[in-house]
PDB file of N, CA and C in Angstrom:
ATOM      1  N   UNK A   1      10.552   0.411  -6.269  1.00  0.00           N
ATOM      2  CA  UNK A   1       9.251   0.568  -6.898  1.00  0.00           C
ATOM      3  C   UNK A   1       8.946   2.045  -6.961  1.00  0.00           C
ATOM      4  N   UNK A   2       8.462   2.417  -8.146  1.00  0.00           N
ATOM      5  CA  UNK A   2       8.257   3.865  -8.595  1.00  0.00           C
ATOM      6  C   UNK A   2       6.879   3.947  -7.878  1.00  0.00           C
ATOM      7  N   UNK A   3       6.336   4.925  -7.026  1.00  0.00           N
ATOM      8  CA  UNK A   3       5.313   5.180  -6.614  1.00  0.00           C
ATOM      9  C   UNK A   3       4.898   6.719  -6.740  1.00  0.00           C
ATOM     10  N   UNK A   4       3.815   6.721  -7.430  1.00  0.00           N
ATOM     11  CA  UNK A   4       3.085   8.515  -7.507  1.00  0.00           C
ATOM     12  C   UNK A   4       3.074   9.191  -6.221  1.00  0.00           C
ATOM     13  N   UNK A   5       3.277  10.376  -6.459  1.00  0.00           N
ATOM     14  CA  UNK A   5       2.917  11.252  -4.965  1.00  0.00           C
ATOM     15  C   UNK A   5       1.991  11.130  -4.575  1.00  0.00           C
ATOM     16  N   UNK A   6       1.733  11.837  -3.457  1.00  0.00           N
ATOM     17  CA  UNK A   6       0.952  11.342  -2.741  1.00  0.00           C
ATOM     18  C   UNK A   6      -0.234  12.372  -2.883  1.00  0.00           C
ATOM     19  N   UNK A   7      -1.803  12.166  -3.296  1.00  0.00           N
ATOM     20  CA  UNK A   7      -2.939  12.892  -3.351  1.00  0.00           C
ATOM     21  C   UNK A   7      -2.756  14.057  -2.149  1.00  0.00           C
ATOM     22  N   UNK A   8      -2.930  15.098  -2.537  1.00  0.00           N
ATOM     23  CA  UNK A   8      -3.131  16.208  -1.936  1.00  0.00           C
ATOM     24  C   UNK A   8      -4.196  15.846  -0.575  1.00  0.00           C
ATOM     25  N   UNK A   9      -4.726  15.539  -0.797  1.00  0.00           N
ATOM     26  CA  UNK A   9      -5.654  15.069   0.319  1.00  0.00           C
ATOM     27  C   UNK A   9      -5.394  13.876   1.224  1.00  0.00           C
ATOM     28  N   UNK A  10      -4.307  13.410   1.184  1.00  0.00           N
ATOM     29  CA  UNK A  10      -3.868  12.197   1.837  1.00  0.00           C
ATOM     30  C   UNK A  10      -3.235  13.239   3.105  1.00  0.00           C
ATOM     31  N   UNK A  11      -2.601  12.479   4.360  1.00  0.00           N
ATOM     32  CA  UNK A  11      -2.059  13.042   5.410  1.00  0.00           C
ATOM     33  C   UNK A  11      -0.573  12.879   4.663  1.00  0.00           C
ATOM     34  N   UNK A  12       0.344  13.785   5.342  1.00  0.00           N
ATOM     35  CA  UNK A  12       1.569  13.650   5.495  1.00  0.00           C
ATOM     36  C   UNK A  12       2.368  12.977   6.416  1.00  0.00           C
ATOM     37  N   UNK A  13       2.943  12.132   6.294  1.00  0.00           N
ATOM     38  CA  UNK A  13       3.433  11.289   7.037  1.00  0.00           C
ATOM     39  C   UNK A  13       5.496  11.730   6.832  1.00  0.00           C
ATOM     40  N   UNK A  14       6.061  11.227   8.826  1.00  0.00           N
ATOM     41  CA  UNK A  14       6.853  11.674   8.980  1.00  0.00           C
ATOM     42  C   UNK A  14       7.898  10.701   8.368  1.00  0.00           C
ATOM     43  N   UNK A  15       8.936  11.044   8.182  1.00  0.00           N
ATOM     44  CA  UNK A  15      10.487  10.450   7.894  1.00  0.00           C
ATOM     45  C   UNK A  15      10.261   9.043   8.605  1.00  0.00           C
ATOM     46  N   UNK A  16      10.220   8.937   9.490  1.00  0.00           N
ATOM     47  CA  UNK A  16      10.127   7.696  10.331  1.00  0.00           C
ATOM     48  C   UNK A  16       9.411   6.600   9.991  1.00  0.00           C
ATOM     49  N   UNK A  17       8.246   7.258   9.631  1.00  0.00           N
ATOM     50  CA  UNK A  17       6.667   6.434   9.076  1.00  0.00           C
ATOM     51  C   UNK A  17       7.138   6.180   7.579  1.00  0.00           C
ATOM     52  N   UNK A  18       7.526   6.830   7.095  1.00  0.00           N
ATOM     53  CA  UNK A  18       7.813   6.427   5.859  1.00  0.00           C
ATOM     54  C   UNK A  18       8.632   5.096   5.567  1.00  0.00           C
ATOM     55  N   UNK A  19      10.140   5.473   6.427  1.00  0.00           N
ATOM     56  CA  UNK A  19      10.946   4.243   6.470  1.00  0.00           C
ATOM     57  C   UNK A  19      10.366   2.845   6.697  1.00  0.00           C
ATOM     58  N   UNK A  20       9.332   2.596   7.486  1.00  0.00           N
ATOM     59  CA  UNK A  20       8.751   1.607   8.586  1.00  0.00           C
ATOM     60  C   UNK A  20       7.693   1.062   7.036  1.00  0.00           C
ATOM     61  N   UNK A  21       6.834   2.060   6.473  1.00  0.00           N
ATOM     62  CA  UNK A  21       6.291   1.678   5.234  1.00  0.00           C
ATOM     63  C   UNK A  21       7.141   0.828   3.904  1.00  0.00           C
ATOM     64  N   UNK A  22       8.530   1.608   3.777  1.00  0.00           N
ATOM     65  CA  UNK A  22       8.923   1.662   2.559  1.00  0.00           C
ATOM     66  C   UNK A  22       9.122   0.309   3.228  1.00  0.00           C
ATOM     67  N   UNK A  23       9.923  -0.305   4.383  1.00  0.00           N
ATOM     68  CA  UNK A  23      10.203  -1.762   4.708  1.00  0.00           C
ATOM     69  C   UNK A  23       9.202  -2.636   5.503  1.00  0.00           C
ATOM     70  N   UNK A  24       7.799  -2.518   4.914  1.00  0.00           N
ATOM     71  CA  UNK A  24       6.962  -3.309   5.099  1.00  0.00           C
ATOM     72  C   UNK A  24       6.660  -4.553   4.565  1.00  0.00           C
ATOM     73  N   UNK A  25       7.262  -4.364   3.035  1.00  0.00           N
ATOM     74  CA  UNK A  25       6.823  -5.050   2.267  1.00  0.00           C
ATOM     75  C   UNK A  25       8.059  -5.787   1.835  1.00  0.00           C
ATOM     76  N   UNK A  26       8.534  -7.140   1.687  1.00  0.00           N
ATOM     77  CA  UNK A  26       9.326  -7.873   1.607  1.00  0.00           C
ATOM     78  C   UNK A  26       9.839  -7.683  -0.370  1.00  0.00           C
ATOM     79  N   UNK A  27      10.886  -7.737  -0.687  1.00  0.00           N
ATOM     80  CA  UNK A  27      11.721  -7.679  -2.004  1.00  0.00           C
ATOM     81  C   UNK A  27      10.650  -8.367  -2.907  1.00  0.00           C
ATOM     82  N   UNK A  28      10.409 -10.218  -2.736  1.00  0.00           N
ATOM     83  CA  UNK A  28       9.578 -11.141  -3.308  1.00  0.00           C
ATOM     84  C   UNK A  28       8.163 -10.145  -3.548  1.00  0.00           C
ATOM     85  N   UNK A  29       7.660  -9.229  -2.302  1.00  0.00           N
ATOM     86  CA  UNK A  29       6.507  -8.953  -2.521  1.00  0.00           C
ATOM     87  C   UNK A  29       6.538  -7.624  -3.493  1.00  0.00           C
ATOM     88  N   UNK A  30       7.476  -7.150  -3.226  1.00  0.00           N
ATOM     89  CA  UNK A  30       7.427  -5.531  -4.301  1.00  0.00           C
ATOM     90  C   UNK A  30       7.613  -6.141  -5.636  1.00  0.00           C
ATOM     91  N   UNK A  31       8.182  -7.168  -5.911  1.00  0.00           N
ATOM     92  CA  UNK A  31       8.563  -7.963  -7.486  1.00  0.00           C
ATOM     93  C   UNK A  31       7.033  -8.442  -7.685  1.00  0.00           C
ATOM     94  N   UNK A  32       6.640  -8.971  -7.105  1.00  0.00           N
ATOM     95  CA  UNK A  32       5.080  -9.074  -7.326  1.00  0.00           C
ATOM     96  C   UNK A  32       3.992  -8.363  -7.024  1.00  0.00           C
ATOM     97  N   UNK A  33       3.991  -7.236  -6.933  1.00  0.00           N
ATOM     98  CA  UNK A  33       3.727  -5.861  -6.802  1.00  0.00           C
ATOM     99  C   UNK A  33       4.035  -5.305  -8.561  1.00  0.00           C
ATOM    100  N   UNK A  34       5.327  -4.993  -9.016  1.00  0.00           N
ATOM    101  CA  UNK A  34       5.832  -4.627 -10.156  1.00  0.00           C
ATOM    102  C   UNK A  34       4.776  -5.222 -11.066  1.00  0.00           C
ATOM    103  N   UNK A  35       4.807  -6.581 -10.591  1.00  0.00           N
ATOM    104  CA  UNK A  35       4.381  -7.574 -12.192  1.00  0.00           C
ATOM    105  C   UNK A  35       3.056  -7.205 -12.131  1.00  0.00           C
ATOM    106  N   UNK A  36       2.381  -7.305 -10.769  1.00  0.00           N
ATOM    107  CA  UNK A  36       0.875  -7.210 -11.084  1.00  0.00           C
ATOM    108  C   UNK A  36       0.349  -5.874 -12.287  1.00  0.00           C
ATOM    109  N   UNK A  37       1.177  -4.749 -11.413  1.00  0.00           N
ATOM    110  CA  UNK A  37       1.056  -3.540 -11.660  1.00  0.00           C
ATOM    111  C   UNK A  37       1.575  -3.170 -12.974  1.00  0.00           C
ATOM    112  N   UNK A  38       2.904  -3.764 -13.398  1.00  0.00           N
ATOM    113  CA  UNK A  38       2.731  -3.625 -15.094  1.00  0.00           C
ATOM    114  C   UNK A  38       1.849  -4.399 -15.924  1.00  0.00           C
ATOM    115  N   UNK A  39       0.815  -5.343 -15.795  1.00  0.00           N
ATOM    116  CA  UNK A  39      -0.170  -5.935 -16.406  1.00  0.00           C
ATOM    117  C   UNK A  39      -1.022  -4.799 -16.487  1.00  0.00           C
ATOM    118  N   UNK A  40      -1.302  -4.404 -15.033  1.00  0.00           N
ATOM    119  CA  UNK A  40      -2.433  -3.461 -15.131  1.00  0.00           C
ATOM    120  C   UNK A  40      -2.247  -2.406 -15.914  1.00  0.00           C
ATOM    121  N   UNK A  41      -1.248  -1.615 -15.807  1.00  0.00           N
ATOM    122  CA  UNK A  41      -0.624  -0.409 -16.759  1.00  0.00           C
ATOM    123  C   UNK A  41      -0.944  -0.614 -18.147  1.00  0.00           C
ATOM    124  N   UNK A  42      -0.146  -1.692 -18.470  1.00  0.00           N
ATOM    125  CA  UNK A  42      -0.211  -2.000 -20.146  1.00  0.00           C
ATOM    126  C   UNK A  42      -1.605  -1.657 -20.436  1.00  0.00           C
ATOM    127  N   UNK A  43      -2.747  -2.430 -19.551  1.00  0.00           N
ATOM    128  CA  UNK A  43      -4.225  -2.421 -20.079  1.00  0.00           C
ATOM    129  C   UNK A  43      -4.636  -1.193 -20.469  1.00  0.00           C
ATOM    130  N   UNK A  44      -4.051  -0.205 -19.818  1.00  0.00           N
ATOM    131  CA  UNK A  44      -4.438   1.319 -20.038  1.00  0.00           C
ATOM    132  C   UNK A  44      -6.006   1.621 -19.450  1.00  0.00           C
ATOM    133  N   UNK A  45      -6.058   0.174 -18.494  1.00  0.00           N
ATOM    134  CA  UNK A  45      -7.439   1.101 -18.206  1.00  0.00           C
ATOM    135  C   UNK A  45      -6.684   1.863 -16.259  1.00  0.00           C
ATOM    136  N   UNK A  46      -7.920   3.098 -16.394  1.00  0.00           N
ATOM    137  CA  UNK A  46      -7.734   3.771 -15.368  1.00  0.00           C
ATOM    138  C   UNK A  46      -7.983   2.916 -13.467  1.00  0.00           C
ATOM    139  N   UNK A  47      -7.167   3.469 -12.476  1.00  0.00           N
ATOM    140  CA  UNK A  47      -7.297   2.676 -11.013  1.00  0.00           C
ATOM    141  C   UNK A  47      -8.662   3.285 -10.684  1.00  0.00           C
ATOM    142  N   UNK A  48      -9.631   2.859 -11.477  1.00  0.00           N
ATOM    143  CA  UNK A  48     -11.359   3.210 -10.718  1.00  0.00           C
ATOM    144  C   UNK A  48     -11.400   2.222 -10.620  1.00  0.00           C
ATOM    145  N   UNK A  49     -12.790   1.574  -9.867  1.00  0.00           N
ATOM    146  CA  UNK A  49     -13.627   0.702  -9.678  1.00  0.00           C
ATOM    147  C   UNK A  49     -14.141   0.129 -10.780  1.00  0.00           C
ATOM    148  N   UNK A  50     -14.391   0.644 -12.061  1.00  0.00           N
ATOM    149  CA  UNK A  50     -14.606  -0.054 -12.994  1.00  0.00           C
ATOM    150  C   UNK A  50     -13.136  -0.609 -13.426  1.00  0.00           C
ATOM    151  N   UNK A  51     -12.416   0.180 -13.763  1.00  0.00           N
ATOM    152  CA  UNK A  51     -11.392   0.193 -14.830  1.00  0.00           C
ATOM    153  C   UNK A  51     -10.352  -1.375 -13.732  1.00  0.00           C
ATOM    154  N   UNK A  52     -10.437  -1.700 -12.338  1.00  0.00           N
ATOM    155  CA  UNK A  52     -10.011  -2.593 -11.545  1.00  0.00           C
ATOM    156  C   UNK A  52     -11.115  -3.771 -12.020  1.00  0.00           C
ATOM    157  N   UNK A  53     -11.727  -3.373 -12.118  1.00  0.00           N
ATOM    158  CA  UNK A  53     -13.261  -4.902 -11.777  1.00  0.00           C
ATOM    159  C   UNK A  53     -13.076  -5.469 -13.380  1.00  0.00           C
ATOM    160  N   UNK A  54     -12.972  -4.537 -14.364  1.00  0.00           N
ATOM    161  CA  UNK A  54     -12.619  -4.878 -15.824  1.00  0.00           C
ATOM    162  C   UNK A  54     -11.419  -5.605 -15.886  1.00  0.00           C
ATOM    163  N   UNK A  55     -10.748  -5.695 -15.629  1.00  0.00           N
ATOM    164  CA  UNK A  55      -8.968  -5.881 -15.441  1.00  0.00           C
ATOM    165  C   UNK A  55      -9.164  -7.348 -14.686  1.00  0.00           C
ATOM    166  N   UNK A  56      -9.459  -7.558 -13.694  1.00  0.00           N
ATOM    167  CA  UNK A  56     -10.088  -8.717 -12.671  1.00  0.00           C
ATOM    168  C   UNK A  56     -10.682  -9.430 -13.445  1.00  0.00           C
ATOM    169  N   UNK A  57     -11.705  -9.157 -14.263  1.00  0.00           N
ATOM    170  CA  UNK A  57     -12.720  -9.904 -14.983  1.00  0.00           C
ATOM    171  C   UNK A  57     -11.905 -10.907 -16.103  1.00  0.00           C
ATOM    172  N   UNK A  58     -10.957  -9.770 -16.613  1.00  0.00           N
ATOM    173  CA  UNK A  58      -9.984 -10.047 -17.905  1.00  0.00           C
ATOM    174  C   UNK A  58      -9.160 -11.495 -17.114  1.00  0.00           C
ATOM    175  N   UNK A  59      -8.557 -11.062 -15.792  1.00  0.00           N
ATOM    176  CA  UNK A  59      -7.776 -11.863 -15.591  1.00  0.00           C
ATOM    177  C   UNK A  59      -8.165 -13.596 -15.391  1.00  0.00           C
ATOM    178  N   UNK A  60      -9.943 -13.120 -14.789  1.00  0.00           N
ATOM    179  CA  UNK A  60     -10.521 -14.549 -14.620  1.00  0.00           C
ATOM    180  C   UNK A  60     -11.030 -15.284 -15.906  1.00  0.00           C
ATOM    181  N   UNK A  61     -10.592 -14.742 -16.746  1.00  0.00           N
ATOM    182  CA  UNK A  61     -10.956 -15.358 -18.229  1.00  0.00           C
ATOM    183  C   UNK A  61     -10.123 -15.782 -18.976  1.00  0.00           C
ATOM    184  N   UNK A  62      -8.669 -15.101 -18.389  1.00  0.00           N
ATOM    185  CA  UNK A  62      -7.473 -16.200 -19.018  1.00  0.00           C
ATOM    186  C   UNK A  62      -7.169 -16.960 -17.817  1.00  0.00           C
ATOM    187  N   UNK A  63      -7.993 -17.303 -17.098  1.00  0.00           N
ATOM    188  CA  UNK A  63      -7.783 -18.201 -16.150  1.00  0.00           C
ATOM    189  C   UNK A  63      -6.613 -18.442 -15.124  1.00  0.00           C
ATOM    190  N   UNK A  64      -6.370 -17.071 -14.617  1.00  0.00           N
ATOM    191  CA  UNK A  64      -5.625 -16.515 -13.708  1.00  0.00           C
ATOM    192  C   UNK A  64      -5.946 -16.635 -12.627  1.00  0.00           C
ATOM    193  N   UNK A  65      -5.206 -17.197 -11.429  1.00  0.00           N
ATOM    194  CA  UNK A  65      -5.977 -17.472 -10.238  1.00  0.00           C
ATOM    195  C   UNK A  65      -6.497 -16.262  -9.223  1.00  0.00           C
ATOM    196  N   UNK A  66      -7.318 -16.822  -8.193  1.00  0.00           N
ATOM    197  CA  UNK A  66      -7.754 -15.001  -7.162  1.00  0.00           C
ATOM    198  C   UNK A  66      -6.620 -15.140  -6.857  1.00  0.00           C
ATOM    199  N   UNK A  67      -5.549 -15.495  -6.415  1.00  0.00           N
ATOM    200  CA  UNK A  67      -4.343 -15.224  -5.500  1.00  0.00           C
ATOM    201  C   UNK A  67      -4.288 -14.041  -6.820  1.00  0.00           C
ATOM    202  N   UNK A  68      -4.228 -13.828  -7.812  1.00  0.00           N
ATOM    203  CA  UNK A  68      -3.558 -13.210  -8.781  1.00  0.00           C
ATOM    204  C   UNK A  68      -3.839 -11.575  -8.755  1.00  0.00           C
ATOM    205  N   UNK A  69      -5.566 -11.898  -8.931  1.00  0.00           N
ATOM    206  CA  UNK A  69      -6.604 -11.151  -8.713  1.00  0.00           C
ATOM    207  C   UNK A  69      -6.120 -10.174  -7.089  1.00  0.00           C
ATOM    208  N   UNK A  70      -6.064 -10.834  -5.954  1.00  0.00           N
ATOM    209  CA  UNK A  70      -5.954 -10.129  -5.059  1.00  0.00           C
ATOM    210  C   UNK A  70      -4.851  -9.282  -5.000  1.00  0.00           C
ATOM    211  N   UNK A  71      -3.374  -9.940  -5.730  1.00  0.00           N
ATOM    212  CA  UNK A  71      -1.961  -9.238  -5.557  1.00  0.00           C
ATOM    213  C   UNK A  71      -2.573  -8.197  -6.194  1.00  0.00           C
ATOM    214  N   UNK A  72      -2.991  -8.198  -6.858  1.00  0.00           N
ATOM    215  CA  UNK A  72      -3.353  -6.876  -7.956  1.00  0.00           C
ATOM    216  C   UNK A  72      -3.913  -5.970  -7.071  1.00  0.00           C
ATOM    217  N   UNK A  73      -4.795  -6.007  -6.317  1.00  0.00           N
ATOM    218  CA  UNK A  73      -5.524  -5.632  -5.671  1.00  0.00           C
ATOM    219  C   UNK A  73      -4.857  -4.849  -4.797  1.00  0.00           C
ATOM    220  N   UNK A  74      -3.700  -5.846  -3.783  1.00  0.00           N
ATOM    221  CA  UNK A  74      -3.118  -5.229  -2.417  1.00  0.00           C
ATOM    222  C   UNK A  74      -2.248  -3.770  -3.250  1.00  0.00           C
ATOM    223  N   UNK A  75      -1.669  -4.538  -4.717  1.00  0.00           N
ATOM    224  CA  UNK A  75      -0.783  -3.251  -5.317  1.00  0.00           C
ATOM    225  C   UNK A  75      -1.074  -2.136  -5.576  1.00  0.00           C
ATOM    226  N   UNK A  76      -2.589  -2.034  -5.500  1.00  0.00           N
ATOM    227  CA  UNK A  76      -3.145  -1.208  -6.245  1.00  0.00           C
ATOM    228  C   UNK A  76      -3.077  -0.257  -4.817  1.00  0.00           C
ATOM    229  N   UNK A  77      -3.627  -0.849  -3.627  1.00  0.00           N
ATOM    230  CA  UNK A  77      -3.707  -0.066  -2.883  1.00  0.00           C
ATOM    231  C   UNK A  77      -2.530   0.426  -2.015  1.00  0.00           C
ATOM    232  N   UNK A  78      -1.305  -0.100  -2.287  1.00  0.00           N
ATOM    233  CA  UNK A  78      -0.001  -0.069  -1.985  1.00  0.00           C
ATOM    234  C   UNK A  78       0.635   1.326  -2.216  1.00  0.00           C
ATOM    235  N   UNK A  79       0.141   1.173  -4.008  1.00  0.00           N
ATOM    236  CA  UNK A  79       0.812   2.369  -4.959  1.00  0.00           C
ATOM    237  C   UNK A  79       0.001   3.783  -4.044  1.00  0.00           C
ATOM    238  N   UNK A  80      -1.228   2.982  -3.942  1.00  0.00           N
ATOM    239  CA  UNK A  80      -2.188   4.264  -3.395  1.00  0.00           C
ATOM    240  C   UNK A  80      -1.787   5.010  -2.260  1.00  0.00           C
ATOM    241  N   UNK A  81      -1.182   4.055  -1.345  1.00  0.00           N
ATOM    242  CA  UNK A  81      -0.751   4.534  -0.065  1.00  0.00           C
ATOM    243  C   UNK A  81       0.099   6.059   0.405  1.00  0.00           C
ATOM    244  N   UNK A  82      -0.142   6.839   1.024  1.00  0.00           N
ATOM    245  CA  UNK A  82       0.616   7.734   0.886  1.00  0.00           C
ATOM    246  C   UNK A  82       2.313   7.604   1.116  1.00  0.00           C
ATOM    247  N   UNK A  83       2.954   8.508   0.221  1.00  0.00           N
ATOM    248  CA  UNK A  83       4.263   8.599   0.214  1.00  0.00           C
ATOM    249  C   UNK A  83       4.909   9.335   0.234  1.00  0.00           C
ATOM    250  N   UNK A  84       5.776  10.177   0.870  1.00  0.00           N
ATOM    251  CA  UNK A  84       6.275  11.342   0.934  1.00  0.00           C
ATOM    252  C   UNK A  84       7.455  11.494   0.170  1.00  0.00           C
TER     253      UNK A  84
END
């Protein structure tokens, strides 16, 4: 999984911490991670609070379940996570 650097303002985290992160998350879950996260992409809207709650809204209207809603959610804050 392609993940952005990490915000200047995030901590730096060591070699070690990283490894322990990068294998937190199980294969099944980074594939559903991907999918959430290329839905969201395509939309072109931005990772704010609106541009998430818009996206959510979208999803509960094609009648997408919260499990769906939340993966989106954990990914979002996944991608967010710092990464060295």
């Amino acid at each position: 999984m392609n993940l952005p650097a990490p915000a200047a303002d995030l901590p730096e985290v060591s070699a070690g911490t990283a490894a322990l992160i990068g294998a937190s998350k199980s294969p099944n879950t980074l594939r559903a991670y991907r999918a959430a996260l290329g839905g969201f992409d395509a939309s072109g809207r931005p990772a704010t609070d609106e541009g998430v709650a818009a996206h959510v809204a979208d999803l509960a209207a094609a009648g997408r379940s919260v499990a769906t809603a939340r993966t989106l959610v954990a990914a979002l804050m996944f991608r967010a996570a710092p990464n060295p």
